[in-house]
C-alpha atoms as a PDB file:
ATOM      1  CA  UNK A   1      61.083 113.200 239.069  1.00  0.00           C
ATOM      2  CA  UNK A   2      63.385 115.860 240.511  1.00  0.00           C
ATOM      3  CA  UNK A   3      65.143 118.367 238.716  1.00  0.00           C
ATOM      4  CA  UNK A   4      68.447 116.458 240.407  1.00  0.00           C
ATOM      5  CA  UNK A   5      67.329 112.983 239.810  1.00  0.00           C
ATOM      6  CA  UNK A   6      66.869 114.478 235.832  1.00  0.00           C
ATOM      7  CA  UNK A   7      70.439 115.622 235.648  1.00  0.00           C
ATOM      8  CA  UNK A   8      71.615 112.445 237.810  1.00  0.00           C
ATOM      9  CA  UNK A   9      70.035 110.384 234.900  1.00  0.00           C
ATOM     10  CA  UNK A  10      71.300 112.464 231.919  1.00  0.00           C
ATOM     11  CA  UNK A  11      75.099 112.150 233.094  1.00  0.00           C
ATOM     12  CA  UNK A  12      74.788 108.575 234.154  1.00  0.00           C
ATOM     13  CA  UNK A  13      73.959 108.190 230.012  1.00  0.00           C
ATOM     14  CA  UNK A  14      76.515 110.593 229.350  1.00  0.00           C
ATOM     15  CA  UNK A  15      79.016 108.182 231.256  1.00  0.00           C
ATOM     16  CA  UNK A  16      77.341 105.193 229.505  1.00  0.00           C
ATOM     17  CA  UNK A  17      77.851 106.616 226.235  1.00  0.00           C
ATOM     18  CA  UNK A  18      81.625 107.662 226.621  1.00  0.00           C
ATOM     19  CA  UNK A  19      82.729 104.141 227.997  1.00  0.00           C
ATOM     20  CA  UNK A  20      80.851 102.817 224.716  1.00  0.00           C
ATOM     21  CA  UNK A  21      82.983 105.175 222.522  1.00  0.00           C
ATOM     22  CA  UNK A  22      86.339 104.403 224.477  1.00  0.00           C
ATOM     23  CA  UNK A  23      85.465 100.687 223.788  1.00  0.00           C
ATOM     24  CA  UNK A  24      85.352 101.253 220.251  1.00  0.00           C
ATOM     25  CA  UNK A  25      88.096 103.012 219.661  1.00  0.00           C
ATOM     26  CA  UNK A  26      90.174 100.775 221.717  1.00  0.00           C
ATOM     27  CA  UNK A  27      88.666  97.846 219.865  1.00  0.00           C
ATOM     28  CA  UNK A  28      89.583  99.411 216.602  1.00  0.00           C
ATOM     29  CA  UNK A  29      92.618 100.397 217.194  1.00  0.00           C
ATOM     30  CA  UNK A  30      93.420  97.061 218.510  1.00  0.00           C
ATOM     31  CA  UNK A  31      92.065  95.749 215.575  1.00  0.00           C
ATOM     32  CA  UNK A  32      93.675  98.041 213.057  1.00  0.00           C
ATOM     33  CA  UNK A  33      97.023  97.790 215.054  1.00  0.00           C
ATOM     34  CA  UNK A  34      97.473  93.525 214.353  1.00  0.00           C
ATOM     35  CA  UNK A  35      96.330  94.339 210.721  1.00  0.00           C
ATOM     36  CA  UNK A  36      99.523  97.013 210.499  1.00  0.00           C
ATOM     37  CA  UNK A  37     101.505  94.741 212.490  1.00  0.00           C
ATOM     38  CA  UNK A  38     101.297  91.645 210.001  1.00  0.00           C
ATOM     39  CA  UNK A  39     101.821  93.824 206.836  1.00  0.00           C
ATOM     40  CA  UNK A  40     104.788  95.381 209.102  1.00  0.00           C
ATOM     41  CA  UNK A  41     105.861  91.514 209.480  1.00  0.00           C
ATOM     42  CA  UNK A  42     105.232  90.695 206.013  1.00  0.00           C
ATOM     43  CA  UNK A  43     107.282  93.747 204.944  1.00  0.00           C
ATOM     44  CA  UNK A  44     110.121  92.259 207.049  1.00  0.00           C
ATOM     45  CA  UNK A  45     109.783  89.006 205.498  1.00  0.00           C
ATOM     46  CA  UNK A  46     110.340  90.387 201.773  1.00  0.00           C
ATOM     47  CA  UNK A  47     113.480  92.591 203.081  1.00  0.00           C
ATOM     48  CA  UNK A  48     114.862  89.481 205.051  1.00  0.00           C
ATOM     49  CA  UNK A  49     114.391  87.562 201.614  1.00  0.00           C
ATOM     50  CA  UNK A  50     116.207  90.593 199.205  1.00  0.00           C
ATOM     51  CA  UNK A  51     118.633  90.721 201.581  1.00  0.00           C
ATOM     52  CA  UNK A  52     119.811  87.053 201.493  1.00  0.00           C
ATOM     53  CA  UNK A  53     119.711  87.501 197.684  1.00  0.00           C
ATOM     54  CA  UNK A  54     121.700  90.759 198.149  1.00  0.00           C
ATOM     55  CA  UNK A  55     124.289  88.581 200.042  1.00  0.00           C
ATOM     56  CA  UNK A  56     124.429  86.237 197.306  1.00  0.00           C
ATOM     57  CA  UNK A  57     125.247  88.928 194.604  1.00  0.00           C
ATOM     58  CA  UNK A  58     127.967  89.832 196.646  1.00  0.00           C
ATOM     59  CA  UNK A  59     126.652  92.876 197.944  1.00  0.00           C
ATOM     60  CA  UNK A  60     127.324  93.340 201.347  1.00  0.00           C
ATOM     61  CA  UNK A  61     126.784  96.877 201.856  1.00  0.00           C
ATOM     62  CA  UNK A  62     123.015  97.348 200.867  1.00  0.00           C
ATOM     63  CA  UNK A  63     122.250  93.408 202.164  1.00  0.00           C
ATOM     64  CA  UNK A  64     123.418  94.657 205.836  1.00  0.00           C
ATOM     65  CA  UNK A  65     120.925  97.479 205.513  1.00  0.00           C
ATOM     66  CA  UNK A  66     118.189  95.894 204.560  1.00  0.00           C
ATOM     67  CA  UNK A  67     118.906  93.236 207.036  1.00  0.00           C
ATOM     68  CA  UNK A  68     118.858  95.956 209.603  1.00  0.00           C
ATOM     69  CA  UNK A  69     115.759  97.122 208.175  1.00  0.00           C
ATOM     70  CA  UNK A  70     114.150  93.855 208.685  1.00  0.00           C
ATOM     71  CA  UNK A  71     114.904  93.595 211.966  1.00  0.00           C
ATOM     72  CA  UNK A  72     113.319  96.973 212.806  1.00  0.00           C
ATOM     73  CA  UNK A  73     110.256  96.028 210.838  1.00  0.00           C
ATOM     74  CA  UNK A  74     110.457  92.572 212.878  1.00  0.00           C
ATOM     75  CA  UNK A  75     110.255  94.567 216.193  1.00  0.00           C
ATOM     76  CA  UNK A  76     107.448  97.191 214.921  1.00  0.00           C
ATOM     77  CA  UNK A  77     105.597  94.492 213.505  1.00  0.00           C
ATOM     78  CA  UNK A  78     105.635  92.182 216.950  1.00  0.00           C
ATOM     79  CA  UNK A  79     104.838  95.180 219.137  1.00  0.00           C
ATOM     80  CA  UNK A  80     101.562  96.291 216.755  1.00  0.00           C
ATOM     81  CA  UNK A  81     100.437  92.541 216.339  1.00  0.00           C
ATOM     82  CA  UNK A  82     101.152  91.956 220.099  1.00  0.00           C
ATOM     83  CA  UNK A  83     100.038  94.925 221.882  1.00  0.00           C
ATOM     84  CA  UNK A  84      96.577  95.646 223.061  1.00  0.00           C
ATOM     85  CA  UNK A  85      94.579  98.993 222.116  1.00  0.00           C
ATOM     86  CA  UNK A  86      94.888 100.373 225.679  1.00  0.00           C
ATOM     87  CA  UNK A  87      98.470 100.008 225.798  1.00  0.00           C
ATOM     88  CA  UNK A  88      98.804 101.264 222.535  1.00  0.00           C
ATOM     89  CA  UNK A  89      96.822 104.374 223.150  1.00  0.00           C
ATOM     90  CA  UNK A  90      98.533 104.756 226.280  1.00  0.00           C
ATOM     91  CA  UNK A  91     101.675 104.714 224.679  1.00  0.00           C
ATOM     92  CA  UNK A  92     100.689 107.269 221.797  1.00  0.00           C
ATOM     93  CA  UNK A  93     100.070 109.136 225.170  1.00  0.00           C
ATOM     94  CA  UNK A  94     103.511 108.756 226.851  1.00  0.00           C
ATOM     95  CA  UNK A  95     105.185 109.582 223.433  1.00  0.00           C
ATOM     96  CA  UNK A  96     103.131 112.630 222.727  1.00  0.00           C
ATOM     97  CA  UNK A  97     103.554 114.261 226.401  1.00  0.00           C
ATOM     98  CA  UNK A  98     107.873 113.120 225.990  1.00  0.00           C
ATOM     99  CA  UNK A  99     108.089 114.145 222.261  1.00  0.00           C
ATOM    100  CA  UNK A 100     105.333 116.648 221.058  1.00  0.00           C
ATOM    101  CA  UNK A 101     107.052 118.019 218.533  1.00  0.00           C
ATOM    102  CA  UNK A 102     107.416 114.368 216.923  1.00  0.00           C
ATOM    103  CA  UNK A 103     104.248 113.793 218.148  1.00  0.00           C
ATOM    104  CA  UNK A 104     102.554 116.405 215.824  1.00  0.00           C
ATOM    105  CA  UNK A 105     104.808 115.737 212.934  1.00  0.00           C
ATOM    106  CA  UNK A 106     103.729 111.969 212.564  1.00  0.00           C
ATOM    107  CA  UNK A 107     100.142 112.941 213.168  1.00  0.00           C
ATOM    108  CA  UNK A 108     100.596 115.537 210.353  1.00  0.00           C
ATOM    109  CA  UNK A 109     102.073 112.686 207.941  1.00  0.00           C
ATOM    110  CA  UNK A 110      99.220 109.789 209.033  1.00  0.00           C
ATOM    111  CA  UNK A 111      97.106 112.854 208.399  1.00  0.00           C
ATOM    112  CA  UNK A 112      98.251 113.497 204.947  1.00  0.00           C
ATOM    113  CA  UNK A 113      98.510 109.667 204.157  1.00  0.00           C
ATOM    114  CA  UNK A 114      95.247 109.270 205.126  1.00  0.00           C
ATOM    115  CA  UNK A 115      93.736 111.920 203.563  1.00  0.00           C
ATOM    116  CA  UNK A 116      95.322 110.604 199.881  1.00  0.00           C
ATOM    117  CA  UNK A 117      94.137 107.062 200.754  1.00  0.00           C
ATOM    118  CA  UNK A 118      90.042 108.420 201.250  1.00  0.00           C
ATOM    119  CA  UNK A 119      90.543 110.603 197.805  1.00  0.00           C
ATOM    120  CA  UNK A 120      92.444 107.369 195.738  1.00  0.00           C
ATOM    121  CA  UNK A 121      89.226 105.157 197.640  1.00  0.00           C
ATOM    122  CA  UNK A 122      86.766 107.546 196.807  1.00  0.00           C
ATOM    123  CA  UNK A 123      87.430 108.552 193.165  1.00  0.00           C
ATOM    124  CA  UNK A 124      87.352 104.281 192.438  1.00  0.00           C
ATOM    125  CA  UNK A 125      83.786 103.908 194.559  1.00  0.00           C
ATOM    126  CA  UNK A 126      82.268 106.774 192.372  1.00  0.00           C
ATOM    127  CA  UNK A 127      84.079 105.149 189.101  1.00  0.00           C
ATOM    128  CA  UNK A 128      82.703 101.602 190.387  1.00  0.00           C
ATOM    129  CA  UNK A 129      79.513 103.522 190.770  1.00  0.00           C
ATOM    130  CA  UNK A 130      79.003 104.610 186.904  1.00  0.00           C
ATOM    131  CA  UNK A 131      77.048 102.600 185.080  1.00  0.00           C
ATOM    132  CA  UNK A 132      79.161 101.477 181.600  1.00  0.00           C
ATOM    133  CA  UNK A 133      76.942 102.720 178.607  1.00  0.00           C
ATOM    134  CA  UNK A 134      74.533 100.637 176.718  1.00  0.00           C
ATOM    135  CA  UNK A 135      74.515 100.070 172.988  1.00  0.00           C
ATOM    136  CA  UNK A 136      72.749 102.989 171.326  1.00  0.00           C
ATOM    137  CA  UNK A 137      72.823 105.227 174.509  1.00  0.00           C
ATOM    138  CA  UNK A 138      73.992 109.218 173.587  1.00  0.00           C
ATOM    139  CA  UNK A 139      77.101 109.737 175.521  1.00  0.00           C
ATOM    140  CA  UNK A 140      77.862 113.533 175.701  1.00  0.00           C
ATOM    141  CA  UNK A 141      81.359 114.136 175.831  1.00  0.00           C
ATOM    142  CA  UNK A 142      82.551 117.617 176.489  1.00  0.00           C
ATOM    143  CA  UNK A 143      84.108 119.787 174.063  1.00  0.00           C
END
């Protein structure tokens, strides 16, 4: 085989391999995107339901807000549960070449809130992971 029919082969698995990753990630963020949409849509549904109860206690002030809360929640909610991963991607896209500055601000917060959720996950897996101590075992416990 020629040295071009080498390199011919190694990008055509190159290719291969990058429209396998793109697939993923637009599978998982699909996938991740209807699981934030329904707790988005869940979250409406509990400030729909304090704000009726708000109404009732005469309240009128905090029920409108959390009725207009609701209804922004509604809307996220619909578009995460509705939308596909490529057109959610590609809007990340459109927003992030319109807004950088926003842009790079919420990817500093997911960051952050991401980052807390792996440590909080993490400490309970290695506490899951101890084995409790059996009667007559030496425990050491540190000064």
């Amino acid at each position: 085989m020629s040295h071009d029919g080498i390199k011919e082969r190694a990008q055509d698995a190159q290719q291969q391999v990058k429209q396998t990753a793109q697939t993923r990630v637009r599978e998982q963020v699909d996938t991740r995107s209807t699981q934030a949409g329904e707790q988005v849509s869940a979250t409406a549904q509990a400030l729909r339901t304090t704000s009726r109860s708000l109404h009732e206690e005469g309240q009128d002030a905090p029920a409108k807000a959390a009725d207009q809360l609701a209804g922004y929640a509604e809307r996220i909610g619909d578009y995460l549960t509705k939308t596909d991963g490529e057109q959610l991607l590609h809007d990340a896209e459109e927003f992030g070449r319109r807004q950088p500055l926003a842009a790079i601000g919420f990817g500093l917060v997911v960051g952050i809130a991401a980052s807390r959720l792996l440590k909080a996950s993490s400490r309970n897996r290695y506490e899951s992971r101890q084995t409790p101590a059996l009667p007559g075992d030496r425990v050491w416990v540190a000064p």
